[in-house]
Every structure is written in C-alpha cells, then in structure tokens.
C-alpha atoms as a PDB file:
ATOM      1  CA  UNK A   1      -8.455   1.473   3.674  1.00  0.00           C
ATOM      2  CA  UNK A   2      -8.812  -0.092   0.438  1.00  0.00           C
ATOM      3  CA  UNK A   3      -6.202  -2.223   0.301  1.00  0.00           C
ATOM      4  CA  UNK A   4      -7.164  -3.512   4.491  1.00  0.00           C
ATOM      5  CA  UNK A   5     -10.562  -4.433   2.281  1.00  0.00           C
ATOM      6  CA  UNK A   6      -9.272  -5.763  -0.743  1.00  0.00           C
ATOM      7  CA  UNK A   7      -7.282  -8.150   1.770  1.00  0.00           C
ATOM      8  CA  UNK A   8      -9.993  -9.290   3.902  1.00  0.00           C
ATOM      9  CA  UNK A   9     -12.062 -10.189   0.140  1.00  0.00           C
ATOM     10  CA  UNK A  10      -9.061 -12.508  -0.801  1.00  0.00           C
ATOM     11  CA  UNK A  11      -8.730 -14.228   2.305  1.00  0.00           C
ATOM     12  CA  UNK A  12     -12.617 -14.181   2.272  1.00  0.00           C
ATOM     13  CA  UNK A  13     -12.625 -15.676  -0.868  1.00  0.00           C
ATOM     14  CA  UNK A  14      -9.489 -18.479  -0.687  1.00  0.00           C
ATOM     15  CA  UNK A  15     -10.205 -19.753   2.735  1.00  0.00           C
ATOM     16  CA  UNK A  16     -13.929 -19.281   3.266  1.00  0.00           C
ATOM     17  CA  UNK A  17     -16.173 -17.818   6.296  1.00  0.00           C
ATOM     18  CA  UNK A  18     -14.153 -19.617   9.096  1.00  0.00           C
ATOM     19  CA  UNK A  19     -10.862 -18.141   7.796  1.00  0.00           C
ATOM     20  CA  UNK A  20     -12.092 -14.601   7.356  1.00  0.00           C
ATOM     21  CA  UNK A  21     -13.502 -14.898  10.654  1.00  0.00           C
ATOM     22  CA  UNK A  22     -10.562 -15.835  11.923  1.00  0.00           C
ATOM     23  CA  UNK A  23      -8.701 -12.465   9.728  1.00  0.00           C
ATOM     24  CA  UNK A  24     -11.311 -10.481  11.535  1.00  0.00           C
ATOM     25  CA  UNK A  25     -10.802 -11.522  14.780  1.00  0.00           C
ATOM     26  CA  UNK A  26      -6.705 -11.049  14.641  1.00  0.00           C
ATOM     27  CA  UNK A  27      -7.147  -7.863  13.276  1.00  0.00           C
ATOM     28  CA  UNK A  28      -9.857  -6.351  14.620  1.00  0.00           C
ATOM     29  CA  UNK A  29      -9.975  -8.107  17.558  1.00  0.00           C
ATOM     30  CA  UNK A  30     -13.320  -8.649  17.521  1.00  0.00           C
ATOM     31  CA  UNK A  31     -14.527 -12.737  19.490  1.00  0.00           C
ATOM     32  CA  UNK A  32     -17.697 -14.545  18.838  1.00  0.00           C
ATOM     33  CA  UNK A  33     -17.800 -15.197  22.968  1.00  0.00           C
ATOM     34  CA  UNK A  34     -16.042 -12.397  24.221  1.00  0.00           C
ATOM     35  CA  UNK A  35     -17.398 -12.180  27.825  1.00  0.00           C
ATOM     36  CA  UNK A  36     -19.507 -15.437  27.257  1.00  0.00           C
ATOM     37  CA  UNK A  37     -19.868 -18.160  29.750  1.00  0.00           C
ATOM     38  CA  UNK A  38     -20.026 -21.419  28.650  1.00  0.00           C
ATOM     39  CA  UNK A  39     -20.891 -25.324  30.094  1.00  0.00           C
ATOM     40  CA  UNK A  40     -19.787 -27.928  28.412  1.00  0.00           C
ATOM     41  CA  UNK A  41     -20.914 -32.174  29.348  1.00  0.00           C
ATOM     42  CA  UNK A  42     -19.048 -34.732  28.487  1.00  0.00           C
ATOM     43  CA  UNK A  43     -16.196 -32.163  27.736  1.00  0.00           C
ATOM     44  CA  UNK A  44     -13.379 -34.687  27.908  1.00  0.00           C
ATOM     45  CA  UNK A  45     -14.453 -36.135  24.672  1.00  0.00           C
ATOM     46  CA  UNK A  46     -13.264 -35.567  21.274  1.00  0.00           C
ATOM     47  CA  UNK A  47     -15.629 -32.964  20.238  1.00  0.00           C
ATOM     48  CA  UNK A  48     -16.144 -31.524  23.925  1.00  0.00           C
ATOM     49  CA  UNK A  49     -12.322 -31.105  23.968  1.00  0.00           C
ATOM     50  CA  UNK A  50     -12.686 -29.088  20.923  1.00  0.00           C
ATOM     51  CA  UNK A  51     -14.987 -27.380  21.296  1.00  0.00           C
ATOM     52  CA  UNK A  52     -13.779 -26.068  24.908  1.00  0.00           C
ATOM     53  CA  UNK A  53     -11.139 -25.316  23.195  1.00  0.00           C
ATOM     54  CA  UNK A  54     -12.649 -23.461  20.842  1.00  0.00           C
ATOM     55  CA  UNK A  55     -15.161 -21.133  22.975  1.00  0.00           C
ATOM     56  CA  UNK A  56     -11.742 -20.044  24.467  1.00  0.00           C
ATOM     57  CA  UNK A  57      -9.759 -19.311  21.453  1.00  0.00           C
ATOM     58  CA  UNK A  58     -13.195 -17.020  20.804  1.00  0.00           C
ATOM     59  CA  UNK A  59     -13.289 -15.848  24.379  1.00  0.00           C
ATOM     60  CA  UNK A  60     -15.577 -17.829  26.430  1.00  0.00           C
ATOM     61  CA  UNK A  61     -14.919 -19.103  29.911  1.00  0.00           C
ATOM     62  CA  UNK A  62     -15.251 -22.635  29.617  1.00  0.00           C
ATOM     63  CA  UNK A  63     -16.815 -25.027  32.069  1.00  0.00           C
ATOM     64  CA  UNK A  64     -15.997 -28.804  31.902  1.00  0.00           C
ATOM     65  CA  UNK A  65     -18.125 -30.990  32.865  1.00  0.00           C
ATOM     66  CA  UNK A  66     -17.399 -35.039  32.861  1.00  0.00           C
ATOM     67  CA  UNK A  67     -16.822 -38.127  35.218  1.00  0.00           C
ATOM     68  CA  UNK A  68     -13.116 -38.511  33.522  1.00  0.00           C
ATOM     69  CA  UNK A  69     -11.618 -36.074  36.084  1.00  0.00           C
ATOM     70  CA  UNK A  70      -7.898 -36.525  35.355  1.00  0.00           C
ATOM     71  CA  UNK A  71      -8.440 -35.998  31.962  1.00  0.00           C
ATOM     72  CA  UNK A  72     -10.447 -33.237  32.475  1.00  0.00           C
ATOM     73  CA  UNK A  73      -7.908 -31.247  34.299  1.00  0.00           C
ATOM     74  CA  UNK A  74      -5.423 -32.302  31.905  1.00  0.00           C
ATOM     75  CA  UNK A  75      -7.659 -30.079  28.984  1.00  0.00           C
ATOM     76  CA  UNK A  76      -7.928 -27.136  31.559  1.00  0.00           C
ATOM     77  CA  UNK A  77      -4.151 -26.992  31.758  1.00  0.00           C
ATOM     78  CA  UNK A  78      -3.643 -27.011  28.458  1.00  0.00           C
ATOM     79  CA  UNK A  79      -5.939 -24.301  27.772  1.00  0.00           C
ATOM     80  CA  UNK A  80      -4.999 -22.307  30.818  1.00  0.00           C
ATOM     81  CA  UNK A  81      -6.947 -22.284  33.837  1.00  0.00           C
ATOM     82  CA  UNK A  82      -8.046 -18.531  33.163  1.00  0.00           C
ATOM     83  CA  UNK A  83      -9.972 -19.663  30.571  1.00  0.00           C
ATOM     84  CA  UNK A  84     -11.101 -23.381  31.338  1.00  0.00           C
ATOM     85  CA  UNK A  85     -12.072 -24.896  34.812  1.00  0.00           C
ATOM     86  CA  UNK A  86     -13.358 -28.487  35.285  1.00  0.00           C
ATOM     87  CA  UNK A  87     -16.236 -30.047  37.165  1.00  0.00           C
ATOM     88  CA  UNK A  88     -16.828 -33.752  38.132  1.00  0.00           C
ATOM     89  CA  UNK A  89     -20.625 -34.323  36.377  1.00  0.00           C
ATOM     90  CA  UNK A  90     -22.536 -37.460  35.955  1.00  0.00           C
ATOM     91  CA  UNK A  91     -25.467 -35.976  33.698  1.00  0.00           C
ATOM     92  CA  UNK A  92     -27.737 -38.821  34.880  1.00  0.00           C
ATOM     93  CA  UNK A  93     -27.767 -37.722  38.574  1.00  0.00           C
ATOM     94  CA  UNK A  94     -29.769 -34.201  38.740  1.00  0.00           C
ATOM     95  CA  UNK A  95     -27.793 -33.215  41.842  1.00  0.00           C
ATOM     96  CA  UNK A  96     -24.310 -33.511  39.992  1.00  0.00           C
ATOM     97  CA  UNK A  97     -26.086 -31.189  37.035  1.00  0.00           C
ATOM     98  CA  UNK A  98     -27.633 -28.980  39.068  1.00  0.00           C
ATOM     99  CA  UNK A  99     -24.877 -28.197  41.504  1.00  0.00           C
ATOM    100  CA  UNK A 100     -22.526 -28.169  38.305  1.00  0.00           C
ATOM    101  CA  UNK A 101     -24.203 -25.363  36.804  1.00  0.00           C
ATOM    102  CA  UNK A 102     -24.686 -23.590  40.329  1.00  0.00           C
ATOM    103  CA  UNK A 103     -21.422 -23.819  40.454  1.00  0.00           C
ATOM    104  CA  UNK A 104     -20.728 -21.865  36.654  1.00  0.00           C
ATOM    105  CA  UNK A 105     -23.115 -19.177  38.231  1.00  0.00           C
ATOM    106  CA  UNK A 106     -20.973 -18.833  41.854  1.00  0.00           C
ATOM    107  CA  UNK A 107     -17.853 -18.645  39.311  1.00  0.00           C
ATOM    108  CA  UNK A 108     -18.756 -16.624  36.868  1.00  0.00           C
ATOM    109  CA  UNK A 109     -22.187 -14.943  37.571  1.00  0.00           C
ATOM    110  CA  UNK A 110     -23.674 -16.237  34.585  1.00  0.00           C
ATOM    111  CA  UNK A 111     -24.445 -19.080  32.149  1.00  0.00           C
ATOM    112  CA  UNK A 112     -24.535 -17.862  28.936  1.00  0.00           C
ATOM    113  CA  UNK A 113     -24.441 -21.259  26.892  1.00  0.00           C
ATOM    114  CA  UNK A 114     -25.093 -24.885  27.691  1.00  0.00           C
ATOM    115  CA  UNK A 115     -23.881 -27.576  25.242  1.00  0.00           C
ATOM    116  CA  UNK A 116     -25.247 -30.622  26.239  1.00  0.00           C
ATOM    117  CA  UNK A 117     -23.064 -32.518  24.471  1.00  0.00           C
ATOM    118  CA  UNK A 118     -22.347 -36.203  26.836  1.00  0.00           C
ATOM    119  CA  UNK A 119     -23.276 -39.107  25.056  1.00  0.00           C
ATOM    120  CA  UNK A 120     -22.374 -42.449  24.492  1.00  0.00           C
ATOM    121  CA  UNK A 121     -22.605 -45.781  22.161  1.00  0.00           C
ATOM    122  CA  UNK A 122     -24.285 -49.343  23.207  1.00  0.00           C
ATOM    123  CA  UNK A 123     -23.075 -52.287  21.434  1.00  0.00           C
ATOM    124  CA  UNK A 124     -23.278 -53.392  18.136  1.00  0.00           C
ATOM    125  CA  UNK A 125     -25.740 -56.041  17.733  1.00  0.00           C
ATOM    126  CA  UNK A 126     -27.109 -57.941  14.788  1.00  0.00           C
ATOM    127  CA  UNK A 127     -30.821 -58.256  16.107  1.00  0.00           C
ATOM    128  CA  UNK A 128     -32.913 -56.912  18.387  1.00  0.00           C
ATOM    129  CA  UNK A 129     -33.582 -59.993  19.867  1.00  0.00           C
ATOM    130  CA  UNK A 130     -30.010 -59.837  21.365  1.00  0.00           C
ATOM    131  CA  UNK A 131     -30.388 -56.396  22.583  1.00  0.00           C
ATOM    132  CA  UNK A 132     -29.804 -56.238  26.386  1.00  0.00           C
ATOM    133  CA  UNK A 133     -32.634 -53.949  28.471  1.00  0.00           C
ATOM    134  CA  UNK A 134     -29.748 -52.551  31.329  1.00  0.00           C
ATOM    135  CA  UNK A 135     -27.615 -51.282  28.088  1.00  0.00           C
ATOM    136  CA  UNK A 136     -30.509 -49.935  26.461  1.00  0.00           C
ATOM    137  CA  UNK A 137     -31.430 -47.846  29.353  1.00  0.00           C
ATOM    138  CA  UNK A 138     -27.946 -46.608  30.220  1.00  0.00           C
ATOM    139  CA  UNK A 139     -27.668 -44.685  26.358  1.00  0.00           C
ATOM    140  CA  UNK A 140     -31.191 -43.623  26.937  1.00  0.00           C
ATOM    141  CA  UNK A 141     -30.254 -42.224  30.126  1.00  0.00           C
ATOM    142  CA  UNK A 142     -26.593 -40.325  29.191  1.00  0.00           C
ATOM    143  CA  UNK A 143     -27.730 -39.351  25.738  1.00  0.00           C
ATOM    144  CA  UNK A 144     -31.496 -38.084  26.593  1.00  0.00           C
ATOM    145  CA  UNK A 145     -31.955 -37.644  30.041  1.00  0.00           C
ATOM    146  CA  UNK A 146     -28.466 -36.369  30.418  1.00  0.00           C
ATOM    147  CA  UNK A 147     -29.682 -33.217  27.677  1.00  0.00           C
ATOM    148  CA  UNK A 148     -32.666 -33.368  29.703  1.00  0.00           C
ATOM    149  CA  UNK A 149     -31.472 -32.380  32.568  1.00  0.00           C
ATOM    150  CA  UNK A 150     -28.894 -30.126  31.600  1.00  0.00           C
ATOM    151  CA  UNK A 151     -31.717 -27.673  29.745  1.00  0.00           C
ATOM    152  CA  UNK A 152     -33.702 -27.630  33.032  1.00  0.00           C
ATOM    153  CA  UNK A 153     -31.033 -26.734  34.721  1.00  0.00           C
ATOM    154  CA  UNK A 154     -29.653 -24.465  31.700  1.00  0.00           C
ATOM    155  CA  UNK A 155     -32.665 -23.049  31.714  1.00  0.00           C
ATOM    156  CA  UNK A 156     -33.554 -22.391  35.492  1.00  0.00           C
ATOM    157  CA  UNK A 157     -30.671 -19.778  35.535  1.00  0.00           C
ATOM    158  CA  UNK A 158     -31.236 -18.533  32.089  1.00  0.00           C
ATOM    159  CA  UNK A 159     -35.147 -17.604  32.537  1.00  0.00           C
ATOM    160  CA  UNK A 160     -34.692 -14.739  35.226  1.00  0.00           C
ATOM    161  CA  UNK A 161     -32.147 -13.001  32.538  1.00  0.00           C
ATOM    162  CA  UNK A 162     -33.940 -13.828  29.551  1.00  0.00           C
ATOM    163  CA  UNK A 163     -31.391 -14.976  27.523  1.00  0.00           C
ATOM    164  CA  UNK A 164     -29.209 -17.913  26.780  1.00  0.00           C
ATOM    165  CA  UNK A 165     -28.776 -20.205  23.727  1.00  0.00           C
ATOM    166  CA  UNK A 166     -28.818 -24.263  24.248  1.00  0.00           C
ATOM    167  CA  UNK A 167     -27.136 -26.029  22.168  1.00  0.00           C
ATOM    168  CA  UNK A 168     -27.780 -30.531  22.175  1.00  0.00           C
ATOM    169  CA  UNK A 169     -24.732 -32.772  20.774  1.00  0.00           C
ATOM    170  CA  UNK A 170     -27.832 -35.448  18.280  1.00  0.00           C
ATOM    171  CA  UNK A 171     -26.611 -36.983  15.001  1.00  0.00           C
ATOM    172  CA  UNK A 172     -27.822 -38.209  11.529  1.00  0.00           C
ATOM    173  CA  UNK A 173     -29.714 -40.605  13.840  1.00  0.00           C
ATOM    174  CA  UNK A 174     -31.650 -37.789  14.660  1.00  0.00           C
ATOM    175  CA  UNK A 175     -33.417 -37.889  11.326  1.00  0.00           C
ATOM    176  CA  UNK A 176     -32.326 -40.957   9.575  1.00  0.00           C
ATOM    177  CA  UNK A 177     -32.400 -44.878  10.333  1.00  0.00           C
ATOM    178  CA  UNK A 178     -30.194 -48.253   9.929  1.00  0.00           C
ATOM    179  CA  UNK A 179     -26.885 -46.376  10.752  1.00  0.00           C
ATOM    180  CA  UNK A 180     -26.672 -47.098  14.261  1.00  0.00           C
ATOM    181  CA  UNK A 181     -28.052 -49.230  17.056  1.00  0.00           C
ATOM    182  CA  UNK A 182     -31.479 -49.156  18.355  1.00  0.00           C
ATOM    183  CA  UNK A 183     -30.645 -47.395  21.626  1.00  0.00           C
ATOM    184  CA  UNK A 184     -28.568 -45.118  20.237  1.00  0.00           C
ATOM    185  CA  UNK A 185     -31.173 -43.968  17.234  1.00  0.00           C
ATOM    186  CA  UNK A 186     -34.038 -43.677  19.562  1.00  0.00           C
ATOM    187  CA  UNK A 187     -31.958 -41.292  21.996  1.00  0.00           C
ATOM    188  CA  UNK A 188     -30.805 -39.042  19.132  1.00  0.00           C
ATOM    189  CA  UNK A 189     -34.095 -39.022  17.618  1.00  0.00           C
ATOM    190  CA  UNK A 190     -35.601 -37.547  21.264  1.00  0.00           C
ATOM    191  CA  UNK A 191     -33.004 -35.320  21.260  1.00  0.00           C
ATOM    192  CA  UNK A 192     -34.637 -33.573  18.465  1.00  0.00           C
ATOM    193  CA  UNK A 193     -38.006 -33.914  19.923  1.00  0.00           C
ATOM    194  CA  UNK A 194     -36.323 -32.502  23.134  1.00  0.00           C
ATOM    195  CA  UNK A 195     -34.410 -29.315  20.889  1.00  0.00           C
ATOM    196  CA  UNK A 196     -37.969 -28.753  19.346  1.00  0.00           C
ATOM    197  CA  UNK A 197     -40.287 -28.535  22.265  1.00  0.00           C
ATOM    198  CA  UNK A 198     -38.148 -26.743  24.576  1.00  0.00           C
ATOM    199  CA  UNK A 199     -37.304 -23.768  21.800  1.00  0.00           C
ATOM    200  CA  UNK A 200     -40.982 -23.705  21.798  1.00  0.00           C
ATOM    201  CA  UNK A 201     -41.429 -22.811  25.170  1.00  0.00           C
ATOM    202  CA  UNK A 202     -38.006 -21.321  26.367  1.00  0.00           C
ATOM    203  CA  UNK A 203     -38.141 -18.866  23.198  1.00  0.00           C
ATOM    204  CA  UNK A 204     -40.967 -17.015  25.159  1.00  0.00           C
ATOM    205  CA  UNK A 205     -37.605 -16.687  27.477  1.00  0.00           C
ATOM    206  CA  UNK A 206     -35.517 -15.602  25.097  1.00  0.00           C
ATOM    207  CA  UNK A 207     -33.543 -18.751  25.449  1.00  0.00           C
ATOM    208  CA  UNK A 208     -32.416 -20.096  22.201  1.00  0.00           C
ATOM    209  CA  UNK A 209     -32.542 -24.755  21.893  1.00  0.00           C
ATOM    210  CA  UNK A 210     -30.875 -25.956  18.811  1.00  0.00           C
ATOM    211  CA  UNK A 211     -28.857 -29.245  17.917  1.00  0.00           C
ATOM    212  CA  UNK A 212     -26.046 -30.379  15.599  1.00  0.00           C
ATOM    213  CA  UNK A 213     -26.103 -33.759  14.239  1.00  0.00           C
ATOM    214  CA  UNK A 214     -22.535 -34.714  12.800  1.00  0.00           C
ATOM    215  CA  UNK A 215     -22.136 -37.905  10.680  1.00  0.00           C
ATOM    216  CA  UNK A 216     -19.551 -40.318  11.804  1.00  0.00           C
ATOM    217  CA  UNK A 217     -16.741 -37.913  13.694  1.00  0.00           C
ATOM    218  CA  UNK A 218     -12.956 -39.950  14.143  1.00  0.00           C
ATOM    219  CA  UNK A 219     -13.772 -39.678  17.458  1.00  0.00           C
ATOM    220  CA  UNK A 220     -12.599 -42.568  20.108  1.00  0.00           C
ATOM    221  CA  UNK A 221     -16.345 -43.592  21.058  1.00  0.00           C
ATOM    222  CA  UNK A 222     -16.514 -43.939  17.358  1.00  0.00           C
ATOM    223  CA  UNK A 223     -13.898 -45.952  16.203  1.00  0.00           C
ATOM    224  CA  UNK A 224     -14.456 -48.177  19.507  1.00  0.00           C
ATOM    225  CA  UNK A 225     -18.080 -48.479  17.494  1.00  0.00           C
ATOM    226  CA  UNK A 226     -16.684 -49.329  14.376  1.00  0.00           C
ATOM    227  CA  UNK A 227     -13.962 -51.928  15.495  1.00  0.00           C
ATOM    228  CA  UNK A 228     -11.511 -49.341  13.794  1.00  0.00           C
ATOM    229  CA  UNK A 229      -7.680 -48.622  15.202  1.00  0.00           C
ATOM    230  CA  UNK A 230      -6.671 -45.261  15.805  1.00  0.00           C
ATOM    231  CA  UNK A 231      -4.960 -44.427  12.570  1.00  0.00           C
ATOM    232  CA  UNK A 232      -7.537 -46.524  10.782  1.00  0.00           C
ATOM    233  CA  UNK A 233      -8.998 -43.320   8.100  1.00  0.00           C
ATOM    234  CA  UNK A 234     -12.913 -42.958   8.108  1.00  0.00           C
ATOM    235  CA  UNK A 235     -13.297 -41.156   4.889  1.00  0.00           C
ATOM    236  CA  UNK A 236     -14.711 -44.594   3.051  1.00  0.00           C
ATOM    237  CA  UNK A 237     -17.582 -43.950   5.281  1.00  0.00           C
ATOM    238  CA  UNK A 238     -18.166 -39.914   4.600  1.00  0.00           C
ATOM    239  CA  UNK A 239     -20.755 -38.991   2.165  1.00  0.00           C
ATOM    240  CA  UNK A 240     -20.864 -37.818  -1.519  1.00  0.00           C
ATOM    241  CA  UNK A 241     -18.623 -34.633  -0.578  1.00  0.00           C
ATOM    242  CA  UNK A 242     -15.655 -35.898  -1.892  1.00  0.00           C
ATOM    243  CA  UNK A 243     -12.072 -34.448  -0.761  1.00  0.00           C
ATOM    244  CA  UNK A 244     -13.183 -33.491   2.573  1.00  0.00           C
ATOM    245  CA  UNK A 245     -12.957 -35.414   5.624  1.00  0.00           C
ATOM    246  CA  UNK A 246     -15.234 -34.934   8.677  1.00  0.00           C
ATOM    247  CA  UNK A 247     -13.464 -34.062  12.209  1.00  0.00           C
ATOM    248  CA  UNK A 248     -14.099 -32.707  15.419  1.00  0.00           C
ATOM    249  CA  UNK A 249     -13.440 -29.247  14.457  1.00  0.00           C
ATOM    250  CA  UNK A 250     -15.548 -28.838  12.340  1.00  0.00           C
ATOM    251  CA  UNK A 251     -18.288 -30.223  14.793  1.00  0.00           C
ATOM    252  CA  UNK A 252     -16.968 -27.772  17.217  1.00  0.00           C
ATOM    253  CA  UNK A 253     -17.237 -24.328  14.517  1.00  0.00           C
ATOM    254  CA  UNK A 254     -21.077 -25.573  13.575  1.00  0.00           C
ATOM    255  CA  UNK A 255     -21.475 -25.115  17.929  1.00  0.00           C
ATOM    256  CA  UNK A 256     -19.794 -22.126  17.869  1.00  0.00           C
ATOM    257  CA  UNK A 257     -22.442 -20.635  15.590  1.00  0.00           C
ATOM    258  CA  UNK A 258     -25.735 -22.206  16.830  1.00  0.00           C
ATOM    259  CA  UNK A 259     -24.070 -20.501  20.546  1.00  0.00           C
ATOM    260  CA  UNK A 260     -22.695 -17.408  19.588  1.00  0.00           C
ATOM    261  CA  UNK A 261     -24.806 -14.108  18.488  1.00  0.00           C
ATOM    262  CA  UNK A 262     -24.368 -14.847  14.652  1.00  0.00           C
ATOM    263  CA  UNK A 263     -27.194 -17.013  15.141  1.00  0.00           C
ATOM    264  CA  UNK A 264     -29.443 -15.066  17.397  1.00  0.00           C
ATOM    265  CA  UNK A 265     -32.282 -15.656  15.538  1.00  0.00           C
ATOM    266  CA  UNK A 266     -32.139 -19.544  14.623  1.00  0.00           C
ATOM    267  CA  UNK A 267     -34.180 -21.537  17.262  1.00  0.00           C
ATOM    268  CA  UNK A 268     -35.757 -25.204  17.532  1.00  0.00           C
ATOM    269  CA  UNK A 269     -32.969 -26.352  13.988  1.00  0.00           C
ATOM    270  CA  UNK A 270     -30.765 -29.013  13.297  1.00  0.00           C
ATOM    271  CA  UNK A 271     -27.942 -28.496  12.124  1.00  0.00           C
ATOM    272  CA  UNK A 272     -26.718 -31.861  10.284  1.00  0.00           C
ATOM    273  CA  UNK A 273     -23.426 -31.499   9.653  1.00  0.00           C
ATOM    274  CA  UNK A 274     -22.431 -34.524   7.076  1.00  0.00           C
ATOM    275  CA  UNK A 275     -21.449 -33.684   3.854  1.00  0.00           C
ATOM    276  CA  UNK A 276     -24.906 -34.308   2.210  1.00  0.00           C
ATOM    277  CA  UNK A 277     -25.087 -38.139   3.424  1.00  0.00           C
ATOM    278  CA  UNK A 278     -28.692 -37.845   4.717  1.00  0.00           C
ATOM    279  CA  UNK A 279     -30.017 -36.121   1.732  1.00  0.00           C
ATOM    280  CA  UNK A 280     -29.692 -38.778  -0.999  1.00  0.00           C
ATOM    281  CA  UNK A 281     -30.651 -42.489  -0.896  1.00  0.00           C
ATOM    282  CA  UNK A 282     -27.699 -44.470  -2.752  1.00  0.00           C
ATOM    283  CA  UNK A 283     -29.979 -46.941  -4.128  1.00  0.00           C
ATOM    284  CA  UNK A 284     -31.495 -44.260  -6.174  1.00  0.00           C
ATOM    285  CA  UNK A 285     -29.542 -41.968  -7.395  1.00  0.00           C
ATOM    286  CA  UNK A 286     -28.746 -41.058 -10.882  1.00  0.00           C
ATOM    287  CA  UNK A 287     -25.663 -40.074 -10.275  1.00  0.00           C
END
C-alpha cells in the first residue's frame, strides 16, 4: 500500500490532475461518466469531436448531434458504435432539437448532460457599416438560439428527474471585446446571460448551467477566421502563458469537469479557459 501511494503522488506531482486522473482511472477503474448519457451539438467539430471522444474514453454514451452527417458517422465509427451514435440536428429548427433529444431518451432512458456546443463564425469585416443583417442573424441564431433551444429541451427531460448538468460552448467574447466580429461577440456574450439565468431557475431542479469560454482553439472554423492554413501554428496569438499551446483537448477536459460529478456544486460559472489573456490589458502592464 505505500508504495501504490507513493506512486500515484509522483505521477500526481510530474503530470498534474489530468494525468493522475487518468492513473486512477487505469488502476482503479474508476470513470468520471460511467453510466452517463451525454448530447453533444455541433459534434462534428473540432472540439465536439473531442470531446465525444472524450465522454467515452470516461464512459459516457455519446450522442452526436450535427447537419454534417457523413462526418458524423465517420466519428461514431471510430469511437465504436457502443459508445457513440449520431443524429442529423439543425439547432435552429426546435423540431430537429427536440426530437434529437427524444430520441437520446428512447435510446438510452436518460439525458444526463447536454453540451450545447454548435456554433459558428460570420465574416470578418472592417466596419460595421459593411456588416450584412441575413449573416448577422444566422450566428445569432446557431450560436444563441441554437443553446437556447437545446436547454429547453435539455431541460424538459431533466426536470421530472431532478438532475442534469448543462454545459454552453461561449468564448473570451463572452466577457471581453474587439477580438471578434460583432455578431459573433454579441452571441457569446448572451450565452452567458443565457448560462446565468437558466442556473438560476433550473438549480431549483437540480439541473446544473455552466459555460466554457476557450481563447482562440486551432480549430477549422478558426483558422477559416483567421485566413490561416492548416499547419499555420497559433501560438503568436495565445496569451502571456508561455510554453503552452491551446487545443481542443484541453477545451474538451475543462467540459468534462463542468459535466461530470467533480463539479456538482459549481452552477451559473464561466469557465475561461485562455491562458490568462482576458485578465491583463497589454497596454498596461508592467511587465
């Protein structure tokens, strides 16, 4: 026994939380989702793919949900279909969600988490003035009403059980300004007003609402944004952590805790996950 524990303080103490968690859950064979059920928009994407892949690896059955069937199918194979299924879901049509998650619940017989996690980018424009109304709307109405729809919904199945956790896909737009368009800001910002309110009330449900709001992720909807190739590096643009580079992954472990038990008591937060970009104001700093 005491050298099993002096073990799991080494690797605690090399490799971090994430590593010993992983220790733990090789050896002891403990899962953050073991029996979960999970439902994951716009899980074709870089950080849905992820993270489905993730809740798996931790032992959640995964729902995808996203309009990119073939692609969809092609993550639920590679996973294995045990674990992962895929659902055709346009988040802006209430049917599609709502027959989406009914569907999770005929599956499985539960929904246990919802990441409403769909989103995408307008185009970069250099004022206002050239901003176009029909592209404006569409962001406002994955990004926003998408989430939107997905907690009613979430939420519809979750209230008879009283429990469920919620978990929205914001950004550093959530809570900061001048990064990003105008249509894409003002949806991430509502997402926060969205996470807020509805832990207010659901909470009385025992439904958990939180959000995570990565900085700039090499994702492809990103580097589409930034007129960057696909082996073009992004780590000019991370913050004042230096030696560490932002990916999906590490999006996809900061879900994994705002969905998963270890965070049973953390409602209504965002969790910005960027290195310490939106704390400091470069014009400023002493440093």
């Amino acid at each position: 026994m005491q050298s099993r524990s002096r073990s799991v303080n080494e690797s605690q103490n090399t490799c971090g939380l994430a590593a010993f968690r992983n220790l733990r859950t090789r050896t002891m064979g403990v899962m953050e989702l073991e029996g979960k059920v999970a439902l994951i928009t716009g899980g074709v994407g870089g950080i849905g793919s992820c993270t489905s892949k993730l809740f798996c690896e931790q032992g959640a059955k995964v729902v995808i949900a996203d309009v990119q069937d073939d692609q969809g199918h092609s993550i639920c194979n590679d996973i294995g279909t045990t674990h992962a299924s895929f659902v055709h879901c346009d988040v802006t049509n209430e049917i599609h969600v709502q027959t989406a998650i009914n569907n999770v619940v005929a599956q499985h017989g539960k929904l246990d988490i919802m990441f409403n996690n769909a989103g995408i980018m307008d185009s970069r424009r250099s004022s206002i003035l050239q901003n176009d109304i029909a592209e404006f709307e569409s962001v406002i109405r994955v990004n926003l009403i998408g989430a939107f729809l997905g907690t009613k919904h979430a939420a519809r199945v979750m209230q008879p059980v009283q429990h469920g956790s919620i978990v929205n896909t914001a950004s550093i737009c959530s809570v900061f300004g001048g990064v990003a368009t105008h249509a894409y800001t003002c949806s991430k910002h509502a997402i926060l007003g969205l996470t807020r309110n509805t832990a207010v009330e659901l909470g009385k449900c025992g439904i958990r609402v939180n959000c995570v709001s990565p900085y700039a992720v090499p994702t492809q909807m990103a580097r589409k944004f930034l007129n960057l190739e696909d082996d073009d590096m992004l780590d000019n643009l991370y913050s004042n952590l230096s030696g560490v580079a932002l990916k999906p992954e590490d999006v996809a472990r900061a879900v994994l805790y705002l969905a998963s038990d270890e965070s049973k008591y953390v409602s209504g937060h965002n969790l910005i996950v960027d290195g310490g970009f939106t704390i400091v104001n470069e014009g400023l700093t002493m440093f």
